[in-house]
Every structure is written in structure tokens, then in C-alpha cells.
C-alpha atoms as a PDB file:
ATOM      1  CA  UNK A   1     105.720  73.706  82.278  1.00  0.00           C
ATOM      2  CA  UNK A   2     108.137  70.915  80.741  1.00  0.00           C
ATOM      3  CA  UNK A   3     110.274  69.236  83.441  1.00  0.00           C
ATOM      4  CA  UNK A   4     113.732  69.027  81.910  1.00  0.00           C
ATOM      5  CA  UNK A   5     117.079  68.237  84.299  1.00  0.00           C
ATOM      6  CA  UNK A   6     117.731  71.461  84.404  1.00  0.00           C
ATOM      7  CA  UNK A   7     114.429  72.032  85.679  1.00  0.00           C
ATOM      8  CA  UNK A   8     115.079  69.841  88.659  1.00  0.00           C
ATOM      9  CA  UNK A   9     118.378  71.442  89.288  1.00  0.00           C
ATOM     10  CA  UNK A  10     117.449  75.084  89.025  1.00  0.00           C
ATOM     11  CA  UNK A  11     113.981  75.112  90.543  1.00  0.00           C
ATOM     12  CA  UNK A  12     114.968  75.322  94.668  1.00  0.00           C
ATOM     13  CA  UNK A  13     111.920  73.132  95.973  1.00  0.00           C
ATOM     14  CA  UNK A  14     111.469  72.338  99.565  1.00  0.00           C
ATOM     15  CA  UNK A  15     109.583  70.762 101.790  1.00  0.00           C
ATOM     16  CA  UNK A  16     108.075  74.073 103.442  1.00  0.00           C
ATOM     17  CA  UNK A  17     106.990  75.045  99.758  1.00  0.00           C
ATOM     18  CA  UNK A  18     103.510  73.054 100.143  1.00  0.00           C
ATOM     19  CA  UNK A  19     102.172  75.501 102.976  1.00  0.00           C
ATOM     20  CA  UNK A  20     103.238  78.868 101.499  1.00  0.00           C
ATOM     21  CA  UNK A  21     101.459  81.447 102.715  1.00  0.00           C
ATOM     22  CA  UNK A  22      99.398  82.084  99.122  1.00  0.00           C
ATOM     23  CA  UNK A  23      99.046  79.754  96.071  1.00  0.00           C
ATOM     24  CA  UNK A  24     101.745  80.596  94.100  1.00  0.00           C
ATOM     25  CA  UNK A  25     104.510  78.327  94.446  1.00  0.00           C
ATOM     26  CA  UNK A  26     101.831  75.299  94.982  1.00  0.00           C
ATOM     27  CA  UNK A  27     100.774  75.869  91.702  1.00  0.00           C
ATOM     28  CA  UNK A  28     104.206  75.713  90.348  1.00  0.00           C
ATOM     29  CA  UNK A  29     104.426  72.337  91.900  1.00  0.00           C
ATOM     30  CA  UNK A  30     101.169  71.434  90.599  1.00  0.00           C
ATOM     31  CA  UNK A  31     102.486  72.599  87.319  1.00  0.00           C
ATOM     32  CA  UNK A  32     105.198  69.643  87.412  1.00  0.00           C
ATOM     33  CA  UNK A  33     102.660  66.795  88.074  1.00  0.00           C
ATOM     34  CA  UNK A  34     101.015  68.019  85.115  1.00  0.00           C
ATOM     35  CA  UNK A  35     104.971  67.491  83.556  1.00  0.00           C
ATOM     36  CA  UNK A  36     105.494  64.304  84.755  1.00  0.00           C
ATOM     37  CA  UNK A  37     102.262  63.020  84.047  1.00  0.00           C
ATOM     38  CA  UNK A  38     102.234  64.224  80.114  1.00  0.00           C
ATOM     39  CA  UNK A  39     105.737  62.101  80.434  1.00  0.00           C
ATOM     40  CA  UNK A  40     104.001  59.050  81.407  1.00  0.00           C
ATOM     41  CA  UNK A  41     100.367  58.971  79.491  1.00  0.00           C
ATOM     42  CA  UNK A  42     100.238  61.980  77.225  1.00  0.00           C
ATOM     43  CA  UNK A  43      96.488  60.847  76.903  1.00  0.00           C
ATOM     44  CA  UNK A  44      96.072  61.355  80.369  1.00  0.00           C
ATOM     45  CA  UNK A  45      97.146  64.349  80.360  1.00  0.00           C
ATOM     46  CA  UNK A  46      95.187  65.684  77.738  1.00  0.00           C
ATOM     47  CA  UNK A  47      92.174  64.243  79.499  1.00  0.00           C
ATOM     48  CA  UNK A  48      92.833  66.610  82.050  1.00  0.00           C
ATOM     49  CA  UNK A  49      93.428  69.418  80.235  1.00  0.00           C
ATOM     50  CA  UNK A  50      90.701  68.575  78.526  1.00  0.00           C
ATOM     51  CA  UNK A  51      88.420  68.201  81.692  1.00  0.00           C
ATOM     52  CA  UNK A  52      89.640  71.946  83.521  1.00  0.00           C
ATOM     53  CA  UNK A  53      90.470  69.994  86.494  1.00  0.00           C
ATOM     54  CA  UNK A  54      93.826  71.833  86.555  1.00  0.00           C
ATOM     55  CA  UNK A  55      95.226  68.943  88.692  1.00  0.00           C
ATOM     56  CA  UNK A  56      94.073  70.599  91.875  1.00  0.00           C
ATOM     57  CA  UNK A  57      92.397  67.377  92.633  1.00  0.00           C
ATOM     58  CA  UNK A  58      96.122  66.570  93.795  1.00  0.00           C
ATOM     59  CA  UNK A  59      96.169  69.795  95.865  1.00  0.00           C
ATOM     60  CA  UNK A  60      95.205  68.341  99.384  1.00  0.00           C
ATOM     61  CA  UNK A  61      98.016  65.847  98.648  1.00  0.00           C
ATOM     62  CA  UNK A  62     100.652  68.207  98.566  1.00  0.00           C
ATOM     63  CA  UNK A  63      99.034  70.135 101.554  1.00  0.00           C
ATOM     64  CA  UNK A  64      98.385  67.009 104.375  1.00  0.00           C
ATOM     65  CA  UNK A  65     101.230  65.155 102.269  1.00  0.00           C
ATOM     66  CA  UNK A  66      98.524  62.224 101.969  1.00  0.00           C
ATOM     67  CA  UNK A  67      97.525  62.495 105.616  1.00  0.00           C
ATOM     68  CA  UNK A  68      94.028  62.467 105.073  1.00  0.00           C
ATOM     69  CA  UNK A  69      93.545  59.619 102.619  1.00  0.00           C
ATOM     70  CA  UNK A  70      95.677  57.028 104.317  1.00  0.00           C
ATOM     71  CA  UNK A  71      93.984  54.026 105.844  1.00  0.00           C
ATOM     72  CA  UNK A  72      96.207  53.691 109.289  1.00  0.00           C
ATOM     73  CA  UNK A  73      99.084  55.593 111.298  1.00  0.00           C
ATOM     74  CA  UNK A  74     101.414  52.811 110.030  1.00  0.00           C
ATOM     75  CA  UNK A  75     100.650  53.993 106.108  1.00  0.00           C
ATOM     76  CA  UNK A  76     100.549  57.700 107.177  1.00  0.00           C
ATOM     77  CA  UNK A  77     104.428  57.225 108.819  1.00  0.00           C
ATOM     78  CA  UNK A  78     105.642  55.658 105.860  1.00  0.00           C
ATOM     79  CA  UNK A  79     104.735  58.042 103.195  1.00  0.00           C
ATOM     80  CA  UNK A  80     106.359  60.630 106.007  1.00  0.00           C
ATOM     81  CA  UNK A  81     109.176  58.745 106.636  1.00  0.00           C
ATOM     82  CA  UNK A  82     109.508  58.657 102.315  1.00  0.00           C
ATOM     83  CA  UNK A  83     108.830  62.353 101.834  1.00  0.00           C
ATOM     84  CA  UNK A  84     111.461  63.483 104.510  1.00  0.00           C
ATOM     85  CA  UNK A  85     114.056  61.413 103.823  1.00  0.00           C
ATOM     86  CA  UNK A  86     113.489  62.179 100.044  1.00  0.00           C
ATOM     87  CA  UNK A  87     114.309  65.439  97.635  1.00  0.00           C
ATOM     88  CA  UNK A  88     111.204  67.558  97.268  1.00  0.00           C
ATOM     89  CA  UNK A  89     110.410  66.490  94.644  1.00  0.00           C
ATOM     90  CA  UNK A  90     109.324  62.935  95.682  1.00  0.00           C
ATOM     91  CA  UNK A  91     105.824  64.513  96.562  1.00  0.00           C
ATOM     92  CA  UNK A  92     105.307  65.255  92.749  1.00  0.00           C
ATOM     93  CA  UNK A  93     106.705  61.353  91.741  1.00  0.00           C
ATOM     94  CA  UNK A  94     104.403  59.638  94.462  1.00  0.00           C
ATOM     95  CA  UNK A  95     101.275  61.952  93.233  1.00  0.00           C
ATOM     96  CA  UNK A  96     102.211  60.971  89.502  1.00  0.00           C
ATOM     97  CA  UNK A  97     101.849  57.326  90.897  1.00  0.00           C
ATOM     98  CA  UNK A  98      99.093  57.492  92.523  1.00  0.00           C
ATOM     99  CA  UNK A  99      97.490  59.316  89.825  1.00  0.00           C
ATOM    100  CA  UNK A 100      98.650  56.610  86.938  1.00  0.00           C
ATOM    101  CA  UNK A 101      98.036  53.721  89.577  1.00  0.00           C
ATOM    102  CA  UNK A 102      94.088  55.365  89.832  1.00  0.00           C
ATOM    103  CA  UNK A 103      93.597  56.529  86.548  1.00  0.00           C
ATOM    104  CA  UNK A 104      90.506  54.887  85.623  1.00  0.00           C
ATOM    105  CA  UNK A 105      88.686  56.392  89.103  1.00  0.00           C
ATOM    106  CA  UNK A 106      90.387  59.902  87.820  1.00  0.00           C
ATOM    107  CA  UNK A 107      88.964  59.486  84.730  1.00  0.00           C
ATOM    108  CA  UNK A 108      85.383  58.700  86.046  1.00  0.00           C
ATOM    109  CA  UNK A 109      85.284  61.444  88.473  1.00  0.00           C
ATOM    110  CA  UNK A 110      86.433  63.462  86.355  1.00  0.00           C
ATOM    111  CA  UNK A 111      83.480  62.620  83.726  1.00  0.00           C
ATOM    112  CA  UNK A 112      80.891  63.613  86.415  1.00  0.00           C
END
């Protein structure tokens, strides 16, 4: 799925969309990391593609909203504080930078 303004406008995201009761409208937002990231490093994303990963390494982000990988309650209450006080969407921008900021340990995970 291509991300376009519209997209952002039309598509009603919120916060209560990460712990639907089935997978469907998680993998719609999974579907616009994939976007975002083909945005930023097209070779990235074919990498992925590439790799069948289907981005669901992201998955438990979206889910714990990063919960489980911070180092300390202090980290864990800012990303909360960000994601609350943000659109939606911000979960989707802050996985897209974690992503690009890790991309070499993506990359040799993924190679496993």
C-alpha cells in the first residue's frame, strides 16, 4: 500500500487499532511501515520483500507500543507520553525510525 495524503486523511487510525481483536487492521498498519519505509530506503525495502519477513518483526512494537524493548520506566513513559499525545500514526513514524536507525542489525537478522 502507497501512503499518499489522502491516505493519512481517509484511513481513520486509532490508538485502540493495535489490539483488535484479529489481525486485520494490524496488518494494514504494518502495510504503511512497509510505505514509509520504501519512502525512505527503497533498498531497504526491497530487502525485505526480498527476505519474506513481511515486517512483522515490527509487530510486537505496535502491540506493547515498545514496552518490552525499552531499557527503563523513564524510556518506556516517554515513548507513551509521545504516542498519546501524538496522531496514530506516530507509531508507524517511530517504527520507520527505529527500523532506518537499526538497519544494519535488520539486515543481519534478517540474513540468518
Amino acid at each position: 500500500m502507497k501512503i499518499t495524503r489522502y491516505t493519512v486523511y481517509t484511513h481513520t487510525l486509532t490508538h485502540r487499532d493495535y489490539l483488535d481483536v484479529n489481525m486485520n487492521r494490524t496488518k494494514v498498519i504494518i502495510g504503511y511501515l512497509c510505505s514509509v519505509l520504501a519512502l525512505e530506503d527503497p533498498q531497504l525495502e526491497r530487502f525485505m520483500t526480498k527476505s519474506e519477513c513481511a515486517y512483522y518483526f515490527s509487530l510486537s512494537w505496535f502491540i506493547t507500543w515498545y514496552g518490552h524493548v525499552v531499557r527503563s520506566q523513564e524510556e518506556g513513559s516517554r515513548i507513551m507520553d509521545l504516542l498519546l499525545a501524538s496522531h496514530p500514526f506516530m507509531a508507524i513514524y517511530l517504527a520507520a525510525a527505529v527500523s532506518l536507525y537499526q538497519i544494519d542489525m535488520l539486515v543481519t537478522l534478517l540474513q540468518l
